[in-house]
N, C-alpha and C. Protein backbone atom coordinates (compact mmCIF):
# COMPACT_ATOMS: atom_id res chain seq x y z
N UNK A 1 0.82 -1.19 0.00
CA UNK A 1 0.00 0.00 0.00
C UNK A 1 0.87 1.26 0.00
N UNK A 2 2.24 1.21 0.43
CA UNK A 2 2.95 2.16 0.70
C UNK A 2 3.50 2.48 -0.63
N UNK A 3 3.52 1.50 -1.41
CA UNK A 3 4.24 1.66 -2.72
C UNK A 3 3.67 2.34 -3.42
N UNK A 4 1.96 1.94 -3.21
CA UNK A 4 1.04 2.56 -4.37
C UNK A 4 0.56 4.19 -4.12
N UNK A 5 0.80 4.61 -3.09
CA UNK A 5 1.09 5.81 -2.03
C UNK A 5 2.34 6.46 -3.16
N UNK A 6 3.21 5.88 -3.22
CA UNK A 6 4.51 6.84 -3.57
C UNK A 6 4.25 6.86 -5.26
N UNK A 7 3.84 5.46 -5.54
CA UNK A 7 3.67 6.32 -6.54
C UNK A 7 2.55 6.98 -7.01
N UNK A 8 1.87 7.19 -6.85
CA UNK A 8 0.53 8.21 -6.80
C UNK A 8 0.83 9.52 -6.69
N UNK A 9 1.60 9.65 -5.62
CA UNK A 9 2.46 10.76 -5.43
C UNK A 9 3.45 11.10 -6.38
N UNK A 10 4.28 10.51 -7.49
CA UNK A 10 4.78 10.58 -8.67
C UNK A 10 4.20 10.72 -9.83
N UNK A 11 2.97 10.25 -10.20
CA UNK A 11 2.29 10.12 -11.13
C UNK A 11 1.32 11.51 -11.12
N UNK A 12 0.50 11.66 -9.71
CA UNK A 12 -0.21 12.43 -10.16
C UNK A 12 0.59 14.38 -10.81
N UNK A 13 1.74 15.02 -10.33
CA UNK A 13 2.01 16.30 -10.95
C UNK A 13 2.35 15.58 -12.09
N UNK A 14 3.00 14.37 -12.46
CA UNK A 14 2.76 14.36 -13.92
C UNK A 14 1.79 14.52 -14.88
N UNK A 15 0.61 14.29 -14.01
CA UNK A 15 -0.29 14.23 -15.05
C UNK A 15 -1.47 15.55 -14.69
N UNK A 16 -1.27 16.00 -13.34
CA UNK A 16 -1.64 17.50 -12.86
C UNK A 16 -1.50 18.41 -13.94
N UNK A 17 -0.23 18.24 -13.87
CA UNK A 17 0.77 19.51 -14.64
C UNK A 17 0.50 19.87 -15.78
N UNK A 18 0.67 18.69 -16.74
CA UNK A 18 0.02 18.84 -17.85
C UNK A 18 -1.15 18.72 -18.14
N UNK A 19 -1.80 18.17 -17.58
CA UNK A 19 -3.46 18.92 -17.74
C UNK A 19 -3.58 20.34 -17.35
N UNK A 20 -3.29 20.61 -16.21
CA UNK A 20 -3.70 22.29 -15.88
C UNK A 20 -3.19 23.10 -17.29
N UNK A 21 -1.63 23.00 -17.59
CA UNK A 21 -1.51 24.07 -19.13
C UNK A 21 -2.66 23.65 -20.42
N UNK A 22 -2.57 22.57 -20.25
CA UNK A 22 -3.46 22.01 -21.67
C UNK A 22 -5.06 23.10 -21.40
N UNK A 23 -5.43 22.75 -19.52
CA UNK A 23 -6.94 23.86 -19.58
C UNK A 23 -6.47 24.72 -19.98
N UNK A 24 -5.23 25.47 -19.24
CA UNK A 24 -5.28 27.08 -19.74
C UNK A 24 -5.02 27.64 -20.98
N UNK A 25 -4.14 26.45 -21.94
CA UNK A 25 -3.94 26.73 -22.95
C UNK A 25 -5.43 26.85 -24.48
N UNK A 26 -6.02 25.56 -23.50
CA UNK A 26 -7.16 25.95 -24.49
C UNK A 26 -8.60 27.45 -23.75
N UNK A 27 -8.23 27.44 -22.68
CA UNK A 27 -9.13 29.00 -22.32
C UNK A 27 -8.69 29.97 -23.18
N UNK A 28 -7.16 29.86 -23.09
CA UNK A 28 -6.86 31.80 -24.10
C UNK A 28 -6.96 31.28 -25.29
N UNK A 29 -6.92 29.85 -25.30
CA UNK A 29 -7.44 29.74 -27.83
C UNK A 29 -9.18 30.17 -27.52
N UNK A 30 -9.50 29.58 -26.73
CA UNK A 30 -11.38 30.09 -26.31
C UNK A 30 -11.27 31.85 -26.52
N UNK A 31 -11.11 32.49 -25.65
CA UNK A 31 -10.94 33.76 -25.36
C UNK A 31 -10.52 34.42 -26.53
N UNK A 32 -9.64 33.71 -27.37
CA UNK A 32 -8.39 34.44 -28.40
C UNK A 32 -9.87 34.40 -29.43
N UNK A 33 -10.57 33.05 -29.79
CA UNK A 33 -11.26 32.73 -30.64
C UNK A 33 -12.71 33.92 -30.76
N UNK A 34 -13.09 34.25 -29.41
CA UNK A 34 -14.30 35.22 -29.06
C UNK A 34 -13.76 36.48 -29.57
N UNK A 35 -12.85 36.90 -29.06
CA UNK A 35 -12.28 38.56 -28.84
C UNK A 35 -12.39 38.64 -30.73
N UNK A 36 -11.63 37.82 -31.69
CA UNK A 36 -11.82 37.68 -32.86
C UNK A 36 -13.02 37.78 -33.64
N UNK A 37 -13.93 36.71 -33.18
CA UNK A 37 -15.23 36.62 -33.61
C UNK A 37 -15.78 38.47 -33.22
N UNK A 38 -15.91 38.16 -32.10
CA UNK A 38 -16.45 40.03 -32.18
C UNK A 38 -15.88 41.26 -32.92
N UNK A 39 -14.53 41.17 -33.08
CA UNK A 39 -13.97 41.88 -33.94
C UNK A 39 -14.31 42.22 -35.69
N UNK A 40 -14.50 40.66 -35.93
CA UNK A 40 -14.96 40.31 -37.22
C UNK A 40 -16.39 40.88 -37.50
N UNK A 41 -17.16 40.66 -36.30
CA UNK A 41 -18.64 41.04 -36.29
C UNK A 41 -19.24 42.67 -36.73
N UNK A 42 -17.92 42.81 -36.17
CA UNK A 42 -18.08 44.68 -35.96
C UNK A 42 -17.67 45.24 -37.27
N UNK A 43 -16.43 44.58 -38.09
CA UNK A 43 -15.88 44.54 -39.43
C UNK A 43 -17.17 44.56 -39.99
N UNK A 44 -18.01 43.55 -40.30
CA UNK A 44 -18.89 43.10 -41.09
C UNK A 44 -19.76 44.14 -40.68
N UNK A 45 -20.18 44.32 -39.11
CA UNK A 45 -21.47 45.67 -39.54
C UNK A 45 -21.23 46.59 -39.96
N UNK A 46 -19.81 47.31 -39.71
CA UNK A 46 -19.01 48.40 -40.64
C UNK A 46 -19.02 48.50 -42.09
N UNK A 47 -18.71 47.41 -42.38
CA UNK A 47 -19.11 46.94 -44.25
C UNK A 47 -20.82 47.00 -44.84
N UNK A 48 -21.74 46.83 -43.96
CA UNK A 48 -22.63 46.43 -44.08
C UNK A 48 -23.02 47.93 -44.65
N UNK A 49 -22.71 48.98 -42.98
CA UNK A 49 -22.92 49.70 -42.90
C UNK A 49 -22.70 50.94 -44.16
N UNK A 50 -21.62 50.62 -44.75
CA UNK A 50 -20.96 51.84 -45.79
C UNK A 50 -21.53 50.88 -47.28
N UNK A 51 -22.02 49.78 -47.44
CA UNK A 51 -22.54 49.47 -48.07
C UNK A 51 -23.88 49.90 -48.62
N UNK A 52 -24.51 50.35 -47.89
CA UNK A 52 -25.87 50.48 -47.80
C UNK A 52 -25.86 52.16 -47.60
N UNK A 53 -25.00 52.67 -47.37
CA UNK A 53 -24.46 54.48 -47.98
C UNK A 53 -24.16 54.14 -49.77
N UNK A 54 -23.53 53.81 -49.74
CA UNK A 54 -22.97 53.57 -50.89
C UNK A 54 -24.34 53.73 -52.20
N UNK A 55 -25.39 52.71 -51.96
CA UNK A 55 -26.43 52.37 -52.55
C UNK A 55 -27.16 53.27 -52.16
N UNK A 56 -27.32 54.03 -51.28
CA UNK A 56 -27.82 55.61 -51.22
C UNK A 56 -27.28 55.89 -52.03
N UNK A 57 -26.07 56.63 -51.86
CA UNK A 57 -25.67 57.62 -53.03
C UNK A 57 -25.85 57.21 -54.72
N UNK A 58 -25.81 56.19 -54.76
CA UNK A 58 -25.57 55.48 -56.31
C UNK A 58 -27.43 55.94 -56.61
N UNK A 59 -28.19 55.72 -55.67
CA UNK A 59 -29.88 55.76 -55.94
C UNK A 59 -29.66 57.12 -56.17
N UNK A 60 -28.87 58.21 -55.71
CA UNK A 60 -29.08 59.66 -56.08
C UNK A 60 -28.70 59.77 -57.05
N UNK A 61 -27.30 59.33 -57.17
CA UNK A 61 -26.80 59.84 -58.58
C UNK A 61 -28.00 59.22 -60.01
N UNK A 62 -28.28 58.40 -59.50
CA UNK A 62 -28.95 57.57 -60.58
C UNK A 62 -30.53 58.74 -60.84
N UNK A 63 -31.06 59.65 -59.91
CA UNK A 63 -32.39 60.03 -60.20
C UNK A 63 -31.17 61.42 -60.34
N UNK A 64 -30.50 62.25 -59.98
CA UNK A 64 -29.87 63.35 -60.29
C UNK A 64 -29.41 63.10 -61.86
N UNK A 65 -29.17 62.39 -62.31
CA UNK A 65 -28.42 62.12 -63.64
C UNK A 65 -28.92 60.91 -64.45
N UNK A 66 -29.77 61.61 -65.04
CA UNK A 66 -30.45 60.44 -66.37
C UNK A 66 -30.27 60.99 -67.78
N UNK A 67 -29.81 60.13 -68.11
CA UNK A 67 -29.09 59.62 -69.32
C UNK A 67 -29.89 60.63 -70.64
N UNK A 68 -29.65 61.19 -71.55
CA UNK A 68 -30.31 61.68 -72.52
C UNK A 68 -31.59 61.20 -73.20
N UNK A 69 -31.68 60.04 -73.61
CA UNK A 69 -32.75 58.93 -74.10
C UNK A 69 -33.73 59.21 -72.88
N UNK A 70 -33.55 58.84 -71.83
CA UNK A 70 -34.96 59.15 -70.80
C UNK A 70 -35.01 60.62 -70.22
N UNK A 71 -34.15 61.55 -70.21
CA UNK A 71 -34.69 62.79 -70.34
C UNK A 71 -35.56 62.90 -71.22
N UNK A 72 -35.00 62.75 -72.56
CA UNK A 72 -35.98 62.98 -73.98
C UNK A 72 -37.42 62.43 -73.49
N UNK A 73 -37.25 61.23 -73.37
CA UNK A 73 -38.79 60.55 -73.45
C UNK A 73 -39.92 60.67 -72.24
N UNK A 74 -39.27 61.42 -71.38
CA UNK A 74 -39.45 61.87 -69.78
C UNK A 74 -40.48 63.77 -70.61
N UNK A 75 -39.44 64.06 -71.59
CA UNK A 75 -39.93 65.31 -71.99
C UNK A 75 -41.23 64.89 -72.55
N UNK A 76 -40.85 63.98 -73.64
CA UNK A 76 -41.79 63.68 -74.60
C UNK A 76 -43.55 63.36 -74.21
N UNK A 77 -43.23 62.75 -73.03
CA UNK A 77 -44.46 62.11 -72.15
C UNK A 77 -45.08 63.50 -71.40
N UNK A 78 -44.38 64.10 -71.01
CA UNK A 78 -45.01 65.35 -70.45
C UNK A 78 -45.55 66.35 -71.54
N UNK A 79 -44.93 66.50 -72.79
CA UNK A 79 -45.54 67.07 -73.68
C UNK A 79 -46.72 66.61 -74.17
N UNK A 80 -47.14 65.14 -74.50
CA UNK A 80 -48.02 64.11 -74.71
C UNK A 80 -48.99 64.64 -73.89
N UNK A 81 -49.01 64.63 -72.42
CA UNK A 81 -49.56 65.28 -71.54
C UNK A 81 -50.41 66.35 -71.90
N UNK A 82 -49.74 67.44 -71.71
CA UNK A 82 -49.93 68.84 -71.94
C UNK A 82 -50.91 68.90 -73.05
N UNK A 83 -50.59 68.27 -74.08
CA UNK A 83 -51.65 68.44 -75.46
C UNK A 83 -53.01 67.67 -75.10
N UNK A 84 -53.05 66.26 -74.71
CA UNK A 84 -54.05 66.31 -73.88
C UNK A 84 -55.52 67.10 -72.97
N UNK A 85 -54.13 67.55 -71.97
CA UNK A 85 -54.59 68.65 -71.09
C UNK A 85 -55.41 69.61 -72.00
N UNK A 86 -54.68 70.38 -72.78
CA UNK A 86 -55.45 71.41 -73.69
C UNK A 86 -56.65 70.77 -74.46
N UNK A 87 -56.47 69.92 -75.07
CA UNK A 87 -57.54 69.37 -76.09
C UNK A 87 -58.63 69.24 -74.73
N UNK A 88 -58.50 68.70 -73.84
CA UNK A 88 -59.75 68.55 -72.57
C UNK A 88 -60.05 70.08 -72.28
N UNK A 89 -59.69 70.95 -72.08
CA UNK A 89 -59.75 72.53 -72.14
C UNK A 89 -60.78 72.79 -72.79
N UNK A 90 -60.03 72.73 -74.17
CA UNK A 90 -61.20 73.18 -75.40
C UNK A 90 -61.89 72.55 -75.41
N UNK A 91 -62.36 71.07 -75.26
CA UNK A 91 -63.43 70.27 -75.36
C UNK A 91 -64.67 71.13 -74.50
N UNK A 92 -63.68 71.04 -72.76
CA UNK A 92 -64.66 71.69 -71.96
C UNK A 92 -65.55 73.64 -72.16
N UNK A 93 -64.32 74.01 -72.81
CA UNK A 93 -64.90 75.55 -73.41
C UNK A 93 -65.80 75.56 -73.93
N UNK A 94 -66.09 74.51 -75.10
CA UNK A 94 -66.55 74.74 -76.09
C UNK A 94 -67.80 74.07 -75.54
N UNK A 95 -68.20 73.19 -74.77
CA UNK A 95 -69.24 73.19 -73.97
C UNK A 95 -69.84 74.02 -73.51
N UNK A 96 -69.28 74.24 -72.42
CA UNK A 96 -69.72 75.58 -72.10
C UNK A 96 -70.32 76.70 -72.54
N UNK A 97 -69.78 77.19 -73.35
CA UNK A 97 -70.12 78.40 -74.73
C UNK A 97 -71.23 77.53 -75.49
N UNK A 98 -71.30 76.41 -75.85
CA UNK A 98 -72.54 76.14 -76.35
C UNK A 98 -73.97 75.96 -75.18
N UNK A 99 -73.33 75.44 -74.14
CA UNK A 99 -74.65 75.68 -72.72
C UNK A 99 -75.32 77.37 -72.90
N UNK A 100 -74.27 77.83 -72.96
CA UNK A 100 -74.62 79.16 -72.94
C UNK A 100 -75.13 79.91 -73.88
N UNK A 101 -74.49 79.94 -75.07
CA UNK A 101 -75.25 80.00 -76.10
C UNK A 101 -77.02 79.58 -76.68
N UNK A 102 -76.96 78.13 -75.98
CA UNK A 102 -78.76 77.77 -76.04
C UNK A 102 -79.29 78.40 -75.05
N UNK A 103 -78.53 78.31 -73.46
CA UNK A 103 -79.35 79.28 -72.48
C UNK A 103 -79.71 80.66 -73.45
N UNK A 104 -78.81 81.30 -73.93
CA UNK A 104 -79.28 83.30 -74.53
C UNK A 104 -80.49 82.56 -75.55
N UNK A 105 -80.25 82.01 -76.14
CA UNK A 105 -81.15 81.82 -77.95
C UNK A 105 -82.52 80.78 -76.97
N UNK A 106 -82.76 80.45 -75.74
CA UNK A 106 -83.66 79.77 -75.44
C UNK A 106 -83.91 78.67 -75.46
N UNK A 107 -82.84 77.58 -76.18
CA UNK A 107 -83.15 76.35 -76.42
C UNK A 107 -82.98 75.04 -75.23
């Protein structure tokens, strides 16, 4: 019994020892692995972040600056418009002036 005493007492800091570095060694790869991950996290919302500026500005430039072809046809449609507009004008004038016209003559 005395033997198995001594060596127990030999065996176990052998095998103490190197277990305790092996925990601590894998806590700071743990720790090393987190501090990273959050780092990365913050990278990525940073990117995310100037990404999505980015696509702002590109949406401005894009309605500040259109291309000749859709100016033109941007004009063209509003002119289309406008003649419209007038022809409904005169349609409605010329109503009118005839309401009025049968109101004076009685009809």
């Amino acid at each position: 019994m005395e033997t198995f005493g001594a060596v127990l007492a030999v065996v176990t800091p052998l095998i103490a020892v190197p277990l305790t570095l092996i925990t601590f060694y894998l806590r700071s790869l743990r720790e090393h692995q987190l501090t990273t991950h959050a780092q990365l996290e913050r990278r990525m919302e940073q990117c995310e972040s100037g990404l999505q500026e980015w696509r702002r500005m590109l949406g401005g430039f894009e309605r500040d600056f259109t291309t000749k072809e859709e100016w033109l046809r941007e004009c063209m449609h509003a002119r289309r418009q406008l003649e419209e507009l007038s022809a409904a004008v005169i349609r409605i004038e010329t109503t009118l002036r005839n309401g009025e016209w049968r109101m004076k003559n009685g009809e």
